[in-house]
C-alpha atoms as a PDB file:
ATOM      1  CA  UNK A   1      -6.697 -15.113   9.772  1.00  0.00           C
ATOM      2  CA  UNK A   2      -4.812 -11.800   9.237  1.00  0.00           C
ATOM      3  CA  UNK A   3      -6.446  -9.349   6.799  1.00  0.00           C
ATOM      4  CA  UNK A   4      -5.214  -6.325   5.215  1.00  0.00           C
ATOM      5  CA  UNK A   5      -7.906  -3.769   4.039  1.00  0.00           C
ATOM      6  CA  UNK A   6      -7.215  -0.928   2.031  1.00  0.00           C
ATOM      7  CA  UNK A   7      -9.245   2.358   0.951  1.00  0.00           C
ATOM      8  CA  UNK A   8      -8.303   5.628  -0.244  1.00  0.00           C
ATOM      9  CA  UNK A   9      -8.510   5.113  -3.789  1.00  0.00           C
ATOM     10  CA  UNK A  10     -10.278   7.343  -6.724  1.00  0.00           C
ATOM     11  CA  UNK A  11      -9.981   9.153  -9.451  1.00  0.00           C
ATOM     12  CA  UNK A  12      -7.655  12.521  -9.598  1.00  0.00           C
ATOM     13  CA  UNK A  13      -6.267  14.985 -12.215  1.00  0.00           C
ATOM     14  CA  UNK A  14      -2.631  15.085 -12.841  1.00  0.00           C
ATOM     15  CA  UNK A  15      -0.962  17.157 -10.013  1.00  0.00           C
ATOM     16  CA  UNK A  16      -3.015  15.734  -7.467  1.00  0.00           C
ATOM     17  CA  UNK A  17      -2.338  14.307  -4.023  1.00  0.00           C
ATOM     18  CA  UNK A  18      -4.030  11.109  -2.607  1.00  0.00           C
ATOM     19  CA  UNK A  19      -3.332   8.853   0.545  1.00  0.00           C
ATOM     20  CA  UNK A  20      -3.985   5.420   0.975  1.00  0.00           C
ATOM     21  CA  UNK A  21      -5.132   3.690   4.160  1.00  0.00           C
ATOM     22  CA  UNK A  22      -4.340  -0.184   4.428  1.00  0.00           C
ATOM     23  CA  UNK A  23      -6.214  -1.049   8.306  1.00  0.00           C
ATOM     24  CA  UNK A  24      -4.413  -4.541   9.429  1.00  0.00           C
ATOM     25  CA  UNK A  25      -6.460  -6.954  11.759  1.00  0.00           C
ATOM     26  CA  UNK A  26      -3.399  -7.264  13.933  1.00  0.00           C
ATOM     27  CA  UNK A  27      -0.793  -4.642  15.369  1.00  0.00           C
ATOM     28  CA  UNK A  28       1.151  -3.388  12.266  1.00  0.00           C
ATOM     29  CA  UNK A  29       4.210  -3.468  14.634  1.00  0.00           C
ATOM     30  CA  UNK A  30       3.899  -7.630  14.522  1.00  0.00           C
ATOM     31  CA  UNK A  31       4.273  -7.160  10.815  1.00  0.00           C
ATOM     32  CA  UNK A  32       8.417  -8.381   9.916  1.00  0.00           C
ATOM     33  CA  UNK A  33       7.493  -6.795   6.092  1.00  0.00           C
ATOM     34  CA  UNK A  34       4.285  -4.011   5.689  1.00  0.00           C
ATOM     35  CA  UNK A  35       5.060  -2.275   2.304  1.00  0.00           C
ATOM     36  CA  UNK A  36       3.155  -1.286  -0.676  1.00  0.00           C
ATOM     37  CA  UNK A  37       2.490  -2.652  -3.816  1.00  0.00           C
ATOM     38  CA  UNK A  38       0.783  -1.487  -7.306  1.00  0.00           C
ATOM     39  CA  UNK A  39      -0.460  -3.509 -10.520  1.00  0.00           C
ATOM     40  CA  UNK A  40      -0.690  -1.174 -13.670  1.00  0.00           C
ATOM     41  CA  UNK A  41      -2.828  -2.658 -16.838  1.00  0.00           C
ATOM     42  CA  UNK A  42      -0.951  -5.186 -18.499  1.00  0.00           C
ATOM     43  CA  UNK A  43       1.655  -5.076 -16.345  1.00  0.00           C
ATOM     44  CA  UNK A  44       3.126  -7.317 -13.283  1.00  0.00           C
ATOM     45  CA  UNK A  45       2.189  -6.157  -9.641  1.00  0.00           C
ATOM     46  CA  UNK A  46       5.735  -3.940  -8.435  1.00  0.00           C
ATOM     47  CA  UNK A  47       6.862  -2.497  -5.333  1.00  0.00           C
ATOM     48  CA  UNK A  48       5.701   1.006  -4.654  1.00  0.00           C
ATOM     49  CA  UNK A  49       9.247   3.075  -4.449  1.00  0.00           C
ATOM     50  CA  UNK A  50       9.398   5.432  -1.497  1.00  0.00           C
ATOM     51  CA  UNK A  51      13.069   6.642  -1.274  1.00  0.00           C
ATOM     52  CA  UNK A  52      11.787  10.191  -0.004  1.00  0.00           C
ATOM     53  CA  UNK A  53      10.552  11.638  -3.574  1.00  0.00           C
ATOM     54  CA  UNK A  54       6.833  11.910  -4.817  1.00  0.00           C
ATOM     55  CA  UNK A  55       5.559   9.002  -2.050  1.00  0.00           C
ATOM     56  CA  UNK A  56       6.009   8.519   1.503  1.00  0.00           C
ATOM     57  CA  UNK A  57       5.020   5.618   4.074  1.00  0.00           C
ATOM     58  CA  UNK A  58       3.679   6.260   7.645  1.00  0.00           C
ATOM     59  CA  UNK A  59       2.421   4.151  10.287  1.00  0.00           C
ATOM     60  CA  UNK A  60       0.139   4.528  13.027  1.00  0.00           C
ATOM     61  CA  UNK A  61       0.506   2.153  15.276  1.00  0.00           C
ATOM     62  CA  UNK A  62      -2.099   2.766  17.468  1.00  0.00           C
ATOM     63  CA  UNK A  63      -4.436   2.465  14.932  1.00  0.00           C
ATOM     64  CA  UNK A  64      -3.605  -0.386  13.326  1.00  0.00           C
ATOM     65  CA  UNK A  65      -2.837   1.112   9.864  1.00  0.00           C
ATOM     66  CA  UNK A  66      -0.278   2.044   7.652  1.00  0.00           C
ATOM     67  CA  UNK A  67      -1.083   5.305   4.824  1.00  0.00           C
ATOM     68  CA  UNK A  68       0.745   5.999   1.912  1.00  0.00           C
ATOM     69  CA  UNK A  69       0.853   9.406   0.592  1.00  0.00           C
ATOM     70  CA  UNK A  70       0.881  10.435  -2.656  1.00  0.00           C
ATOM     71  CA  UNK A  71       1.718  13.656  -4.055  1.00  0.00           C
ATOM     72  CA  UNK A  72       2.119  14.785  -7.854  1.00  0.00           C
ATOM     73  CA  UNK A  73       0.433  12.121  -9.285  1.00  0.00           C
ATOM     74  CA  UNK A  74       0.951  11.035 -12.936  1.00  0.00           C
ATOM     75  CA  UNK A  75      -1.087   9.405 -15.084  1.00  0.00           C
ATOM     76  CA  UNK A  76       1.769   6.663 -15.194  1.00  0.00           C
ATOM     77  CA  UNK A  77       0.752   6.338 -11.353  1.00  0.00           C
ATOM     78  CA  UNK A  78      -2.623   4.323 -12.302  1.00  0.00           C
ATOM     79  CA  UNK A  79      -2.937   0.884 -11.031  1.00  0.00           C
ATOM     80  CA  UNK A  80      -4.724  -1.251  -8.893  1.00  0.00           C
ATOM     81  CA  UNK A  81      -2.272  -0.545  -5.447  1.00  0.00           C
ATOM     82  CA  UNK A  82      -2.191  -3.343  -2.577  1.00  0.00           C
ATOM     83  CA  UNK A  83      -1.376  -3.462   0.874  1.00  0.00           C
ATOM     84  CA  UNK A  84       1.257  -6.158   1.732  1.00  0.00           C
ATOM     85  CA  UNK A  85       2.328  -7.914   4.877  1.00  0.00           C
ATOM     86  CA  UNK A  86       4.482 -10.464   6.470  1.00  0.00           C
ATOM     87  CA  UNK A  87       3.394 -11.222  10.204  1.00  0.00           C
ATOM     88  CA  UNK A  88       6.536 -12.228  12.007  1.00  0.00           C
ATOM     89  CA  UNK A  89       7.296 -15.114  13.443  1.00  0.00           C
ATOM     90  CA  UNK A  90       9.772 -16.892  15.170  1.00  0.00           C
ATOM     91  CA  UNK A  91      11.272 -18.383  12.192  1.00  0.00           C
ATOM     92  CA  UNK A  92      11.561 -16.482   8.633  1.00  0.00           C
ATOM     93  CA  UNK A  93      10.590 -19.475   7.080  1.00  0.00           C
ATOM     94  CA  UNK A  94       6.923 -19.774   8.814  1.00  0.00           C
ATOM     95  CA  UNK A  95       6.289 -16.478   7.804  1.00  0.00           C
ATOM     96  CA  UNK A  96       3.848 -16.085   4.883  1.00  0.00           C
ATOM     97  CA  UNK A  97       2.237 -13.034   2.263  1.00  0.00           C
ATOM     98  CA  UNK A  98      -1.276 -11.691   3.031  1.00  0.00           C
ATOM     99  CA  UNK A  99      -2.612  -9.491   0.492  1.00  0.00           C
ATOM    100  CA  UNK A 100      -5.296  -6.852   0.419  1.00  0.00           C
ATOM    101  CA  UNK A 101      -7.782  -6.702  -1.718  1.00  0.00           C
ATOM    102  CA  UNK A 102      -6.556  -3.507  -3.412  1.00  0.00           C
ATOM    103  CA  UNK A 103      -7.400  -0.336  -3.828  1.00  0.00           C
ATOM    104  CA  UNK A 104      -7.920   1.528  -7.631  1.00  0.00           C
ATOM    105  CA  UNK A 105      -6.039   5.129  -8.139  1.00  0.00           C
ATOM    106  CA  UNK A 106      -6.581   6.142 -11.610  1.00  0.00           C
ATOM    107  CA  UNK A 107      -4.918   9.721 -12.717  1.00  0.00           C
ATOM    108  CA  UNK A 108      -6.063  11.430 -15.412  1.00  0.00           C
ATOM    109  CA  UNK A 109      -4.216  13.965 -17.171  1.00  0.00           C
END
């Protein structure tokens, strides 16, 4: 069974910079979709935006694991932030979502 497993989390002032770890039991190169998510209070879970601004995604493939940095946090950044992954296979349609078990950043201001 594939598993995701995220760390990284905490609590941070306003300003701050933070990055996430999300370790995958399989190569993160046999991953078709690897991506973050986060799920603020109240609201539904959303894809993490990283179009070059405040956070980035990396890889390391070698280790298994995928970090998301996180610069200039906001207060507006606290949620409950997931690793996501698709393992590929030879069909799209056999492919299926395994979730971590998520990670808390809360950012106080």
């Amino acid at each position: 069974q594939v598993q995701l497993v995220e760390s990284g989390g905490g609590l941070v002032q306003a300003g701050a910079s933070l990055r996430l770890s999300c370790v995958a039991s399989i190569p993160t190169d046999t991953f078709s979709v690897l991506d973050w998510y986060r799920q603020a209070p109240g609201k539904q879970r959303e894809l993490v935006a990283v179009d070059g601004g405040r956070f980035t995604v990396s890889r390391d493939n070698a280790k298994n694991t995928m970090y998301l940095q996180m610069n200039s946090l906001k207060p507006e950044d606290t949620a409950v932030y997931y690793c996501h992954g698709r393992p590929r296979r030879l069909s799209p349609k056999y492919e299926y979502d395994v979730w971590g078990q998520g990670t808390q950043v809360t950012v106080s201001s």
